[in-house]
N, C-alpha and C. Protein backbone atom coordinates (compact mmCIF):
# COMPACT_ATOMS: atom_id res chain seq x y z
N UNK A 1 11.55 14.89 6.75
CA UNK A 1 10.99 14.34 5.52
C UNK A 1 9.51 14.02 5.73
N UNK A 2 8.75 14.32 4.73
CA UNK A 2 7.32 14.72 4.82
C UNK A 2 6.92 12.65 4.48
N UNK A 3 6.09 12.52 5.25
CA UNK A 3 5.94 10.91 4.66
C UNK A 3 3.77 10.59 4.14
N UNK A 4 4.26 10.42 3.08
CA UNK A 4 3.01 10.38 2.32
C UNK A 4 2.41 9.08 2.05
N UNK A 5 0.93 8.86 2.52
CA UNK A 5 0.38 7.22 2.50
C UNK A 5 -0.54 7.54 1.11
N UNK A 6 -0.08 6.39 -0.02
CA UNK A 6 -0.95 6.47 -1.26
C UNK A 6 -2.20 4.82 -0.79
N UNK A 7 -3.18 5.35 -1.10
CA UNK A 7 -3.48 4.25 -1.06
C UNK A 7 -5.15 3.64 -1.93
N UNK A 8 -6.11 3.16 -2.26
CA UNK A 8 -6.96 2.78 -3.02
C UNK A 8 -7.82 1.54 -3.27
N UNK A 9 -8.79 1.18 -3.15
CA UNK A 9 -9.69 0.57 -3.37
C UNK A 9 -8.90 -0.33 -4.47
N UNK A 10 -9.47 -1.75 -4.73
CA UNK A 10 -8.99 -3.00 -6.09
C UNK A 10 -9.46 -1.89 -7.06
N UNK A 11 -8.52 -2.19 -8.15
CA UNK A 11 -9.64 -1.60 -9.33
C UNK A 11 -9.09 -0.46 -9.87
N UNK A 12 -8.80 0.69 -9.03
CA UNK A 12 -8.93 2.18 -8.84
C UNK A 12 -7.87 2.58 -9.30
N UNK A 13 -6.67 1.67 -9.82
CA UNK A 13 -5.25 2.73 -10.32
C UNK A 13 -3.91 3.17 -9.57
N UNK A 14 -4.15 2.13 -8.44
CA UNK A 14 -2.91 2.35 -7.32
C UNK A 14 -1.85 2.48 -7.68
N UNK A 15 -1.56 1.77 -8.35
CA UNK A 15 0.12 0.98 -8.75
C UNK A 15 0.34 1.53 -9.76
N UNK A 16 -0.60 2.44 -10.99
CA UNK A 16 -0.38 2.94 -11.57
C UNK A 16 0.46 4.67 -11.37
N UNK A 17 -1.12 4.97 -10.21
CA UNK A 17 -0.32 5.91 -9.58
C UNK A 17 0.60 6.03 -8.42
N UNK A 18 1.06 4.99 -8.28
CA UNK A 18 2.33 4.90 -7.87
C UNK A 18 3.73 5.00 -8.79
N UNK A 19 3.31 4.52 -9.74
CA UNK A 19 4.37 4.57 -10.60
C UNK A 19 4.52 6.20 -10.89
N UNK A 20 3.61 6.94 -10.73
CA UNK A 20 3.59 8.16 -11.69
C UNK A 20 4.26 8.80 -10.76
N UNK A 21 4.45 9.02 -9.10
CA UNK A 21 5.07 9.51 -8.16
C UNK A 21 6.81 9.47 -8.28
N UNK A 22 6.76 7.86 -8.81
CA UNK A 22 8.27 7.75 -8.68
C UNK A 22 8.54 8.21 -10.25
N UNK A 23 7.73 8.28 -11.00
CA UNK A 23 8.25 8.98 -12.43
C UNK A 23 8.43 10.45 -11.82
N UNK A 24 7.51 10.97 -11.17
CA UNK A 24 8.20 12.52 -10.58
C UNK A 24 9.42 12.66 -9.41
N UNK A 25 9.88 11.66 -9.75
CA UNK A 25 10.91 11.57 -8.38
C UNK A 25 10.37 11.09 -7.04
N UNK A 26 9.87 11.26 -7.00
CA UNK A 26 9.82 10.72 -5.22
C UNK A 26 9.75 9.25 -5.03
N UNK A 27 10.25 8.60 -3.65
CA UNK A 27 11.05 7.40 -3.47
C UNK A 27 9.70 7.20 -2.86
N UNK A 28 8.86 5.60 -3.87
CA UNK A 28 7.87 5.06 -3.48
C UNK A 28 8.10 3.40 -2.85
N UNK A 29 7.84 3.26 -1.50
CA UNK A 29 7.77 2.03 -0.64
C UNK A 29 6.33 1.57 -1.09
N UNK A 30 6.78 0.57 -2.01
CA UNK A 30 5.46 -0.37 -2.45
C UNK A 30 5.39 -2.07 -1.28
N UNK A 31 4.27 -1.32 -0.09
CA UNK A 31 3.97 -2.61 0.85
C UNK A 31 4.57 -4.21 0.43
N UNK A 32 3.31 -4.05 -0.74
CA UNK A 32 2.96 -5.43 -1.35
C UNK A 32 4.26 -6.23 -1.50
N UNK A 33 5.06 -5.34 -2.67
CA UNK A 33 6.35 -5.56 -3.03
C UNK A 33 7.20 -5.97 -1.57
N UNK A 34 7.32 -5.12 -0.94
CA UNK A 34 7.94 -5.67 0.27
C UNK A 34 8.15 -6.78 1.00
N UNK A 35 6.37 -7.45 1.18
CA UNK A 35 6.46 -8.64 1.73
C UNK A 35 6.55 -9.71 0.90
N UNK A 36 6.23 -9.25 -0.58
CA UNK A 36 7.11 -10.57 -1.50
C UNK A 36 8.71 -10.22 -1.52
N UNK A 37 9.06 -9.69 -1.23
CA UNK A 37 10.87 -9.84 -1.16
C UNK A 37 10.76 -10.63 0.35
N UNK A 38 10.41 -10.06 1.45
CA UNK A 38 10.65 -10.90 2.60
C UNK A 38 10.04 -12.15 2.42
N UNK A 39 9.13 -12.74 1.64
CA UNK A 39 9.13 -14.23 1.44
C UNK A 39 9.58 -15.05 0.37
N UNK A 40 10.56 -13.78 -0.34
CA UNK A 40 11.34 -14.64 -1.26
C UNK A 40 12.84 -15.24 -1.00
N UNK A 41 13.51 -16.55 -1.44
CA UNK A 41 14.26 -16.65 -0.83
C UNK A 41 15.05 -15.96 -0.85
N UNK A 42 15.80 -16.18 0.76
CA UNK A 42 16.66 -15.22 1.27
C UNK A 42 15.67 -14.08 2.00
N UNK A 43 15.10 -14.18 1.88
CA UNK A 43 14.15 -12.95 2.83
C UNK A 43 14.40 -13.11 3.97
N UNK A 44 14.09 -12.04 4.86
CA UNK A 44 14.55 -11.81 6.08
C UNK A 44 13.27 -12.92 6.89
N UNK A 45 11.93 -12.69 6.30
CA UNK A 45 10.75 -13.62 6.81
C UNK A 45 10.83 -15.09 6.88
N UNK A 46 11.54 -15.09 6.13
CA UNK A 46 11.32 -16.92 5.46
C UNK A 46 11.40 -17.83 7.02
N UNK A 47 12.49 -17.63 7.43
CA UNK A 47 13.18 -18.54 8.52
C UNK A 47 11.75 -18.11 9.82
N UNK A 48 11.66 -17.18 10.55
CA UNK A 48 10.92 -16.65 11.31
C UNK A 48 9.33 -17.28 11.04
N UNK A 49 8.94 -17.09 9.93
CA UNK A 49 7.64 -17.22 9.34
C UNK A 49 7.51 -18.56 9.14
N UNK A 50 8.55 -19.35 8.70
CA UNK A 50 8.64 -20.65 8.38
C UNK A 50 8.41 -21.59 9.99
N UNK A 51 9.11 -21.00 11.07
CA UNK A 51 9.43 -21.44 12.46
C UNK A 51 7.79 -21.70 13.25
N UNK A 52 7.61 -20.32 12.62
CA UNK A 52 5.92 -20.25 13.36
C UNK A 52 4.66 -20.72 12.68
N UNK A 53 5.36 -21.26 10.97
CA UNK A 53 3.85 -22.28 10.33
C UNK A 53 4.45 -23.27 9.71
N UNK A 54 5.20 -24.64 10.26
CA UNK A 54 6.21 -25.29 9.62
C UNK A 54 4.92 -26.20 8.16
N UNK A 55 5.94 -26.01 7.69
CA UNK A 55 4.86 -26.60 6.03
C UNK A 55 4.78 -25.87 5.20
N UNK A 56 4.94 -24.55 5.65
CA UNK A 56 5.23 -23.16 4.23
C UNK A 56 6.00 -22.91 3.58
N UNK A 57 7.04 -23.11 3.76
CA UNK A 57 8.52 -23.45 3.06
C UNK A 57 8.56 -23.87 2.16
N UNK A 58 8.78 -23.83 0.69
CA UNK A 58 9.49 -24.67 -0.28
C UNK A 58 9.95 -24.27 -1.19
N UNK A 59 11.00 -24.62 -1.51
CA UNK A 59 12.41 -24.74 -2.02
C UNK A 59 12.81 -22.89 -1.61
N UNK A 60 12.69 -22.77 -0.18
CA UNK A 60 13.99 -21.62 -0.05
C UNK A 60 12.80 -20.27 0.51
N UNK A 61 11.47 -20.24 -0.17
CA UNK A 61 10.31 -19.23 0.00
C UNK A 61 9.30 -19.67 0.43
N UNK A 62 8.32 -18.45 1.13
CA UNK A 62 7.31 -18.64 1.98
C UNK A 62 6.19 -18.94 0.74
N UNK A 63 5.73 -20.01 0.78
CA UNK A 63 4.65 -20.53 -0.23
C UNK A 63 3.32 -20.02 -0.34
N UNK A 64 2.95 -18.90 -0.40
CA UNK A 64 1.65 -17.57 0.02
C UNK A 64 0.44 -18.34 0.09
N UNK A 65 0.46 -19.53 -1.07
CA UNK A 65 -1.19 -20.29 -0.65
C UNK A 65 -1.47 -20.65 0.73
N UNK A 66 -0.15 -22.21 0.76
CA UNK A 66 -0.04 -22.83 2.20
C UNK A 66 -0.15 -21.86 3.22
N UNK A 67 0.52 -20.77 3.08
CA UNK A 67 0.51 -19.89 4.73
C UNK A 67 -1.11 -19.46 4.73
N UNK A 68 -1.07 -18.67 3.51
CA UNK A 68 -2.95 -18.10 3.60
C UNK A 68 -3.66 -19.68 4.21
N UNK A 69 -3.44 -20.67 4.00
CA UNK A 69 -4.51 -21.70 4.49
C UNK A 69 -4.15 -22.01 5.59
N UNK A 70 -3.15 -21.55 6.62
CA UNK A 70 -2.91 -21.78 7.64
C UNK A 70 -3.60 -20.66 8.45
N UNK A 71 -3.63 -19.59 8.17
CA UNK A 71 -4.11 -18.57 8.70
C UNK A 71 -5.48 -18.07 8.56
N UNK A 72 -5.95 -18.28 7.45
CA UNK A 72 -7.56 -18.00 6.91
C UNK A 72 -8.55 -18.50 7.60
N UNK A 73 -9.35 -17.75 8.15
CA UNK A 73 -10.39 -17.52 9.22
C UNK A 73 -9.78 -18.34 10.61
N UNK A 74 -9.06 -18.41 10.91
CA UNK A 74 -7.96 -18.10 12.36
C UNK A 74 -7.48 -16.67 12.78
N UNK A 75 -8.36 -16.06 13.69
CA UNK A 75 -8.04 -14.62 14.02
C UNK A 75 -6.49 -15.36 15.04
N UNK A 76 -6.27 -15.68 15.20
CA UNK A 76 -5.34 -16.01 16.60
C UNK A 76 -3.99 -16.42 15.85
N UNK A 77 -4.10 -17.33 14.63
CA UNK A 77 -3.04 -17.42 13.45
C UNK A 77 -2.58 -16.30 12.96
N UNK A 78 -3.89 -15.55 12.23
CA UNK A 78 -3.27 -14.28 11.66
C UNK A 78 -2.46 -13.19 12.48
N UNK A 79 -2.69 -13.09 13.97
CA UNK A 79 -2.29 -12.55 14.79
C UNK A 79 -0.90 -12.99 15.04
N UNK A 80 -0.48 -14.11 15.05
CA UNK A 80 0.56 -14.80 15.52
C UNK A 80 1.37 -14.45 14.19
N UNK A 81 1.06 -14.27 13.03
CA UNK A 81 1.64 -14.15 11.60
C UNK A 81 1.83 -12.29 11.87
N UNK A 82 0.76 -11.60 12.42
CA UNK A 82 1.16 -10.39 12.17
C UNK A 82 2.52 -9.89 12.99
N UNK A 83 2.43 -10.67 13.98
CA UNK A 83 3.05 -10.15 15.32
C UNK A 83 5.07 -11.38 14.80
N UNK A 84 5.01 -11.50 13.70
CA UNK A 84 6.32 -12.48 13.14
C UNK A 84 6.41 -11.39 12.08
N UNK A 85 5.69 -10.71 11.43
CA UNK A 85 6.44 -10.63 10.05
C UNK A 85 6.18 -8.92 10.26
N UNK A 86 5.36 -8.11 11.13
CA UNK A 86 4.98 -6.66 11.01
C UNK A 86 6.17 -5.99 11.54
N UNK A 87 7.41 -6.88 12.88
CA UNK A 87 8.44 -6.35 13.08
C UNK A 87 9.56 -6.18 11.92
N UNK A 88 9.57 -6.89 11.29
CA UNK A 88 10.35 -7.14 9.75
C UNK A 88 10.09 -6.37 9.09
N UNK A 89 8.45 -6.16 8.49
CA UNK A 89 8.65 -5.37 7.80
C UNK A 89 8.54 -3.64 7.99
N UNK A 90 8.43 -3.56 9.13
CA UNK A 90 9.02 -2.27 9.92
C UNK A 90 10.46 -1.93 9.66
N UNK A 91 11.33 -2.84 9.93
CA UNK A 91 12.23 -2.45 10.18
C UNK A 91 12.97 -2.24 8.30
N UNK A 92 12.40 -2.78 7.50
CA UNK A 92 12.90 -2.76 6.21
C UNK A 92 12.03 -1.41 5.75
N UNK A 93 11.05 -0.79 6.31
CA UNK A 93 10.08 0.07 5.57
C UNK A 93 11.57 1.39 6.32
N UNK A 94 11.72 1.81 7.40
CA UNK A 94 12.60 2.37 8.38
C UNK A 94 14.14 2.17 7.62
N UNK A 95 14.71 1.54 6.97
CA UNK A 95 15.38 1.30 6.39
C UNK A 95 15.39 2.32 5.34
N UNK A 96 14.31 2.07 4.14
CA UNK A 96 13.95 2.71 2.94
C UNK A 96 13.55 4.45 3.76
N UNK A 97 13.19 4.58 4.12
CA UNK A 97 12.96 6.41 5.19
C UNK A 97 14.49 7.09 5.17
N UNK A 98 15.46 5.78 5.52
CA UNK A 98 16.71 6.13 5.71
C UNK A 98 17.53 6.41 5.03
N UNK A 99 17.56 5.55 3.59
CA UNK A 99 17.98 5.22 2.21
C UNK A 99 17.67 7.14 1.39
N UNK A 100 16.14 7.21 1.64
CA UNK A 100 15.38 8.46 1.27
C UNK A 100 16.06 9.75 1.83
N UNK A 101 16.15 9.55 3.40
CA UNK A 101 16.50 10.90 3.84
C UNK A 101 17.77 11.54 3.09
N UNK A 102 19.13 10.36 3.09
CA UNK A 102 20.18 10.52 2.84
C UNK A 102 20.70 10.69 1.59
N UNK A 103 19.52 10.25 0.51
CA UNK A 103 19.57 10.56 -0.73
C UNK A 103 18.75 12.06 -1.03
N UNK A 104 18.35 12.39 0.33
CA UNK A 104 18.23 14.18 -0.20
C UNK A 104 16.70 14.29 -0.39
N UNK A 105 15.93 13.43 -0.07
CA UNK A 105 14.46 13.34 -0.64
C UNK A 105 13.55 14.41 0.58
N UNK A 106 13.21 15.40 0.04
CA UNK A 106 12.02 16.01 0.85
C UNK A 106 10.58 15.05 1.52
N UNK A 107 10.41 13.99 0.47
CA UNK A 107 8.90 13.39 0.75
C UNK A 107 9.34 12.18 0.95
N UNK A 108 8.54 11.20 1.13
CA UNK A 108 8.55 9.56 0.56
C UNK A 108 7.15 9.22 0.31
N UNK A 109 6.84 8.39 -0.33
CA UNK A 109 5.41 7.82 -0.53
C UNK A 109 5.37 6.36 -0.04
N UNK A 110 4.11 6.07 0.86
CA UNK A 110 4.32 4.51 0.99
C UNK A 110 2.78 4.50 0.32
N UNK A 111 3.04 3.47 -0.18
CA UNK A 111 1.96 2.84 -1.34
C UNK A 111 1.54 1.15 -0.08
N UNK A 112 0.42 1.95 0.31
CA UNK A 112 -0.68 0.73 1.38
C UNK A 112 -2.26 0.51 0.98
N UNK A 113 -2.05 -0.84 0.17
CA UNK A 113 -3.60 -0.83 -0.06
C UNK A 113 -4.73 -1.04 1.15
N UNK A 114 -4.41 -1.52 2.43
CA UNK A 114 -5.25 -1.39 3.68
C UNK A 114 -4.50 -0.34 4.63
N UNK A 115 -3.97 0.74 3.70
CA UNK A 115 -3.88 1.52 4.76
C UNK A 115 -4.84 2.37 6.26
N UNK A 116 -5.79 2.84 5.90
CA UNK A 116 -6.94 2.83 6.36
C UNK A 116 -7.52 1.90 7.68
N UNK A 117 -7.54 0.85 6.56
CA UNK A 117 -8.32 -0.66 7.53
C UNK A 117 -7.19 -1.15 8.65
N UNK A 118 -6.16 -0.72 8.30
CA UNK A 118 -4.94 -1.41 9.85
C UNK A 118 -4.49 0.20 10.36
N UNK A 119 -5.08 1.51 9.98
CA UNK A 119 -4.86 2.43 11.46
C UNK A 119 -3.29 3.01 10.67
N UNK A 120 -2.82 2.45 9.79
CA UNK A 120 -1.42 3.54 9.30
C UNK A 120 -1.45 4.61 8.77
N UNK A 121 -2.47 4.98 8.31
CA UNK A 121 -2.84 6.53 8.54
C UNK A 121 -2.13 7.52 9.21
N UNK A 122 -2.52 7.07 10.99
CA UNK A 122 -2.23 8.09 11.46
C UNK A 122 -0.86 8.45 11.49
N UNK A 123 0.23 7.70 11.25
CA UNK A 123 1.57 8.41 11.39
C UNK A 123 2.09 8.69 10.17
N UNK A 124 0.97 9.15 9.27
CA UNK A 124 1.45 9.84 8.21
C UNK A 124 1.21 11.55 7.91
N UNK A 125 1.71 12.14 7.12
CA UNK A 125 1.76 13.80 7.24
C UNK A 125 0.45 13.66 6.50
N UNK A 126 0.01 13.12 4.85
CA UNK A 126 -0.81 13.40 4.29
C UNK A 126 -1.05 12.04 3.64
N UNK A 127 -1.97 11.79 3.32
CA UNK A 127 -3.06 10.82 2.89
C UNK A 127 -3.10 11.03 1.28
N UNK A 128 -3.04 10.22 0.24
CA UNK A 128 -3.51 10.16 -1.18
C UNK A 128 -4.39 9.23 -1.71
N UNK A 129 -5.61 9.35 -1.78
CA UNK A 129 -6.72 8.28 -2.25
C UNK A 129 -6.58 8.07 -3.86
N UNK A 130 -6.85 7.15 -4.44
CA UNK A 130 -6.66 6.92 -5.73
C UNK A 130 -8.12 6.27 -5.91
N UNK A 131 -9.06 7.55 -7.05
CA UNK A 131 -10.55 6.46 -7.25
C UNK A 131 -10.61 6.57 -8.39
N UNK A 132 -11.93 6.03 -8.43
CA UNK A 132 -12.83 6.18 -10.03
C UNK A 132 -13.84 5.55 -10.20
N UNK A 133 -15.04 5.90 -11.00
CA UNK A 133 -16.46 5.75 -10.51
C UNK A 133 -16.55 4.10 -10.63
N UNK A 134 -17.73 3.51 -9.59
CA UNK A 134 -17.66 2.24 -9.62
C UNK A 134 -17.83 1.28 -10.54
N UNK A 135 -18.69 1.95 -11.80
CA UNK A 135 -18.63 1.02 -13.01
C UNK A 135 -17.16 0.65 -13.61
N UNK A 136 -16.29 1.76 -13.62
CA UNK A 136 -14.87 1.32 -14.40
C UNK A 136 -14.18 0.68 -13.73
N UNK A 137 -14.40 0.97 -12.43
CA UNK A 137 -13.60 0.11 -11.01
C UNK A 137 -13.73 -1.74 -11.63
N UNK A 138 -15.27 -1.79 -11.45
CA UNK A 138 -15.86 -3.30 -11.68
C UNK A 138 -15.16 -3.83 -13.57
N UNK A 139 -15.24 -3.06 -14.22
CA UNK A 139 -14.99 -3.07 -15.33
C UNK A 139 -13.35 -3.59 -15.59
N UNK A 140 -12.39 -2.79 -14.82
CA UNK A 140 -11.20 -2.93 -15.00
C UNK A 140 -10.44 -4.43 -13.97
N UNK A 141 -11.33 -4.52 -12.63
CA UNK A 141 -11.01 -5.35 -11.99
C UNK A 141 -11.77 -7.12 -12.89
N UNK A 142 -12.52 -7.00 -13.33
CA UNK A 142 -13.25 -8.40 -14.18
C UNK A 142 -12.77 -8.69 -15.20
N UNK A 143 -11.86 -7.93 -15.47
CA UNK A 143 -11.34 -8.22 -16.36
C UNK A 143 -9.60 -8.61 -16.84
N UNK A 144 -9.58 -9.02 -15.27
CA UNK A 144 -8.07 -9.96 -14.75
C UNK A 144 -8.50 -11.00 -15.21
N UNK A 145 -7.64 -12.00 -15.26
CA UNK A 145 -8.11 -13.58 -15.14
C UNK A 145 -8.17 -13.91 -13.83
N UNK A 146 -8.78 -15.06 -13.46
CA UNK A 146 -9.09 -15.48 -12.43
C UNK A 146 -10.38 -14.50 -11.69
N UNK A 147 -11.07 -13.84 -12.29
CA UNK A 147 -11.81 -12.74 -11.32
C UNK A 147 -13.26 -13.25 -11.36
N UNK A 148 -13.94 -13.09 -10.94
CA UNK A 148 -15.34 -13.50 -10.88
C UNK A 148 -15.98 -12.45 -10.08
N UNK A 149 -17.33 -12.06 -10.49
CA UNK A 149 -18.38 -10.73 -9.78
C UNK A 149 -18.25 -10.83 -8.10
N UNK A 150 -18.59 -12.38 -7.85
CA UNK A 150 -18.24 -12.54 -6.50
C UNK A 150 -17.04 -12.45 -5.61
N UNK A 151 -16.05 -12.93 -6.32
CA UNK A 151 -14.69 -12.83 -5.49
C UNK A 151 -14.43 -11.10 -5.25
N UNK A 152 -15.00 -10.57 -6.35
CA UNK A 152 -14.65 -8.78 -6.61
C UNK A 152 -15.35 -8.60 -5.41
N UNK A 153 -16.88 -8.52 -4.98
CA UNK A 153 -17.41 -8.24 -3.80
C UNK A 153 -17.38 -8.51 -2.85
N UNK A 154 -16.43 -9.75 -2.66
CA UNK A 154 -15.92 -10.34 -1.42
C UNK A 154 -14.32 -9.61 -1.21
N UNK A 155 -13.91 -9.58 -1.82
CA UNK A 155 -12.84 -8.34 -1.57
C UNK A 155 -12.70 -7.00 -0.98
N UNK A 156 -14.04 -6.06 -1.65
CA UNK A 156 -14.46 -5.00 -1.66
C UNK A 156 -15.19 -4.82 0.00
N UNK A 157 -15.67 -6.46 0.33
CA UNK A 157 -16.58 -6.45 1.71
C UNK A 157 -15.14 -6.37 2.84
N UNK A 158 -14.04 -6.24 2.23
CA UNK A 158 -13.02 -6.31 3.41
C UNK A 158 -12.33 -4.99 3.57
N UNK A 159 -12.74 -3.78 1.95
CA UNK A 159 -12.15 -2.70 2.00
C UNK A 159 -13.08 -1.78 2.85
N UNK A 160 -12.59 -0.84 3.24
CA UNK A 160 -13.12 0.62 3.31
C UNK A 160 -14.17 1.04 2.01
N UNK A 161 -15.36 1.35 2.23
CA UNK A 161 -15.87 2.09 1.11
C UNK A 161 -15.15 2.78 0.51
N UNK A 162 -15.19 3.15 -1.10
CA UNK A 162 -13.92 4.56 -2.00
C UNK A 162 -14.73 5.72 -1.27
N UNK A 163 -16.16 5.96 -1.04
CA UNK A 163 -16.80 7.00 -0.11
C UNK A 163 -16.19 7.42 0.54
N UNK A 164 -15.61 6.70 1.84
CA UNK A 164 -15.03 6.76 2.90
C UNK A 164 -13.65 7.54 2.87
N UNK A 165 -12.70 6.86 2.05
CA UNK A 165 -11.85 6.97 2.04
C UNK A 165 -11.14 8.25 1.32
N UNK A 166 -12.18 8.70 0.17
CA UNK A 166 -12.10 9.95 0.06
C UNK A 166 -12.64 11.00 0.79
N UNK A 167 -13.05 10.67 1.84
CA UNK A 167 -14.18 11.75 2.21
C UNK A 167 -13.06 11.95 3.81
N UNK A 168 -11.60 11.00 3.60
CA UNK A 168 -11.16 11.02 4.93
C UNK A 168 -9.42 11.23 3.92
N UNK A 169 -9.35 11.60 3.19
CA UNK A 169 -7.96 12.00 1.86
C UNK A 169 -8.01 13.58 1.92
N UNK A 170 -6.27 13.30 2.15
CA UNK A 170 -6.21 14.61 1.73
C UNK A 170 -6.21 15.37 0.41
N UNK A 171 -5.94 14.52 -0.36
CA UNK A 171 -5.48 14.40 -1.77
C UNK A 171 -6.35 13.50 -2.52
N UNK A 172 -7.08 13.50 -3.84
CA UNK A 172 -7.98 12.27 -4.41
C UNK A 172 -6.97 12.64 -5.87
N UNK A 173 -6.37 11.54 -6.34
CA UNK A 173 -6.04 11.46 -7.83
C UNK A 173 -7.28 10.44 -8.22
N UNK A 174 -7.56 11.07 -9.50
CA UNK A 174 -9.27 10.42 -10.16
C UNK A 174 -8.23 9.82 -11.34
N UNK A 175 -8.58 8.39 -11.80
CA UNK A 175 -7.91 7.43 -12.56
C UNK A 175 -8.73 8.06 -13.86
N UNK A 176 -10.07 8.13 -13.77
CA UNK A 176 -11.11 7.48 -14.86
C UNK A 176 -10.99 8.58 -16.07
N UNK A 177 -10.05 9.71 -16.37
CA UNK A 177 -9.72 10.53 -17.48
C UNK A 177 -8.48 9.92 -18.24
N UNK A 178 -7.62 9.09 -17.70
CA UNK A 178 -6.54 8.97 -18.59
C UNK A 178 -5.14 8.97 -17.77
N UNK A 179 -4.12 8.34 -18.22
CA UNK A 179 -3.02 8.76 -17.83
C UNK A 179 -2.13 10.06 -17.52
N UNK A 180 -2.58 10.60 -18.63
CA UNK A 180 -1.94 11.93 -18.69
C UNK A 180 -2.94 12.39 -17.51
N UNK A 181 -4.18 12.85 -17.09
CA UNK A 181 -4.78 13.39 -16.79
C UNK A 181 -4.16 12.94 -14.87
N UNK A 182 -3.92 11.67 -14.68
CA UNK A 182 -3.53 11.25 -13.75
C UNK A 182 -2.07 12.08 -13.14
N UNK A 183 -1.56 11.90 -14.08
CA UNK A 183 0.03 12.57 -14.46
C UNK A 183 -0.08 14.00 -13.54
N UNK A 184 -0.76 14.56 -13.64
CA UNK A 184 -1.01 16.01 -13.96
C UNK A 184 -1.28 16.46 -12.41
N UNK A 185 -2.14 15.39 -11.80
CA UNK A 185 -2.94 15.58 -10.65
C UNK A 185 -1.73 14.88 -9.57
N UNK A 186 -1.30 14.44 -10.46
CA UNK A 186 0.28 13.55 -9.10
C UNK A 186 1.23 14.88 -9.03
N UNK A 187 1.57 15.96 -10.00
CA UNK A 187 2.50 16.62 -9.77
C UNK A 187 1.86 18.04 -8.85
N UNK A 188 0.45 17.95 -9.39
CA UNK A 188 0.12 19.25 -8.48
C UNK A 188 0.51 18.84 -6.73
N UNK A 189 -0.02 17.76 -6.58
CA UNK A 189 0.11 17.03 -5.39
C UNK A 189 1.30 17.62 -4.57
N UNK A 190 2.36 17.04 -5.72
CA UNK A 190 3.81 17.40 -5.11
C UNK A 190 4.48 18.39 -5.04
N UNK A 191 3.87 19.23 -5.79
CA UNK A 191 3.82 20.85 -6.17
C UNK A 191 3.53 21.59 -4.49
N UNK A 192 2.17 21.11 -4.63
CA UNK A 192 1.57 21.53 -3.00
C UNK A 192 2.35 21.16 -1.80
N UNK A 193 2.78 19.61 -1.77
CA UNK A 193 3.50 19.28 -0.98
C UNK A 193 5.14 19.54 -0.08
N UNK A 194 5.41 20.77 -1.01
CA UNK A 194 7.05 20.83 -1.61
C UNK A 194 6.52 22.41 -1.15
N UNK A 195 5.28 23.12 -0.95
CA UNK A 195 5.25 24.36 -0.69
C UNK A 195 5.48 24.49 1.09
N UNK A 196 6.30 25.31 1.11
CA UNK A 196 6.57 25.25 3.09
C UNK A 196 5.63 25.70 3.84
N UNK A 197 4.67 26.44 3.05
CA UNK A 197 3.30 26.80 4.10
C UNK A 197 2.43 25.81 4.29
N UNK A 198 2.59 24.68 3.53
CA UNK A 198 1.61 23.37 3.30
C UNK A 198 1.68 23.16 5.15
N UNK A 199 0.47 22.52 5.53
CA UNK A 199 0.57 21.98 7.08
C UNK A 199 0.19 20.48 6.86
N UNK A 200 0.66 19.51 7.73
CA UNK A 200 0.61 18.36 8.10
C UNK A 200 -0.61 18.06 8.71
N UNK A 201 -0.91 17.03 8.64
CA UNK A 201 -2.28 16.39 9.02
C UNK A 201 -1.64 15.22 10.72
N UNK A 202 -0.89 15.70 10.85
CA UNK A 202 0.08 15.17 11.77
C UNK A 202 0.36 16.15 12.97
N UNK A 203 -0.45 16.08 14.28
CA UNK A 203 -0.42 17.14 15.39
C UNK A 203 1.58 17.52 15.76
N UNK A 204 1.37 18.78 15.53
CA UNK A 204 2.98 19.09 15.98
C UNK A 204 4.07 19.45 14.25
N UNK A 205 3.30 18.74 13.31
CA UNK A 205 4.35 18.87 12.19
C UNK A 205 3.80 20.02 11.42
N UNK A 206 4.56 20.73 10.65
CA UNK A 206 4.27 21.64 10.06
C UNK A 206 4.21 20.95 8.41
């Protein structure tokens, strides 16, 4: 099974085009989603995560402010947090691969917005960047609540340039035409992907 990293800059249409993957069938592992189930109660994190920052806990879930303020600008915290919750959610991402294979799926998509910036790249077959020019980027992200010009560029100072990241994709779906237009560029994708002469970006896989 071919394993595909979607991934994108704030702003750019991720989750949108994520959705459009699993509208074409293919079984999309949304990160984000993940580690809010493991810190919701009953999550596999809660107890583990709770052990190693006592005060995060309440009523049953990992409380995302309190932990972020336990960890925020503590390289040695965040480390201690990665090295509690990255085995977990390994083993639940390995899970969903498994769920996929056996349900017959040629591909999977994992949907990682720092894919890039933490190195998961490399154990993927092919790469999918999701952009769009920086005015609509700024445009669409300011216009959340809670957003401010600054918090946007203090965000952006933690991503990968969209430069970069297309210029290192195997695949670019462009947001800034439309849905449909998005639509269109997700199936060629899988079109290509689904062809057996396609080669892997992965030494040894075809």
């Amino acid at each position: 099974m071919r394993l595909i990293g979607l991934t994108g800059s704030i702003g750019m249409g991720k989750s949108t085009t994520a959705a459009l993957f699993a509208e074409a069938g293919a079984p999309v592992y949304d990160a984000d989603a993940a580690v809010h189930k493991l810190y919701a109660p009953g999550g596999a994190a809660v107890g583990p995560v709770g052990a190693a920052f006592p005060g995060v806990v309440i009523d049953g879930a990992i409380d995302r402010s309190r932990l972020s303020a336990k960890v925020l600008g503590d390289p040695a915290a965040l480390k201690q947090l990665e090295a509690v919750v990255h085995p977990i959610l390994g083993a639940d991402r390995m899970a969903f691969f498994q769920a996929a294979r056996e349900g017959g799926a040629d591909l999977a998509v994992l949907d990682v917005p720092l894919l890039f910036e933490t190195g998961g790249d490399a154990a993927l077959d092919a790469i999918v960047v999701v952009s769009a020019p920086p005015a609509l980027q700024r445009e669409r992200v300011l216009a959340r609540p809670d957003m401010a010009p600054e918090k946007l560029d203090a965000i952006l100072a933690r991503q990968l340039p969209d430069a970069e990241k297309r210029a290192r994709a195997d695949f670019v779906v462009d947001t800034s035409h439309g849905i449909d237009h998005a639509r269109e560029q997700v199936r060629d994708i899988l079109a290509t992907l689904s062809d057996p002469g396609w080669t892997s970006r992965r030494p040894g896989k075809s």
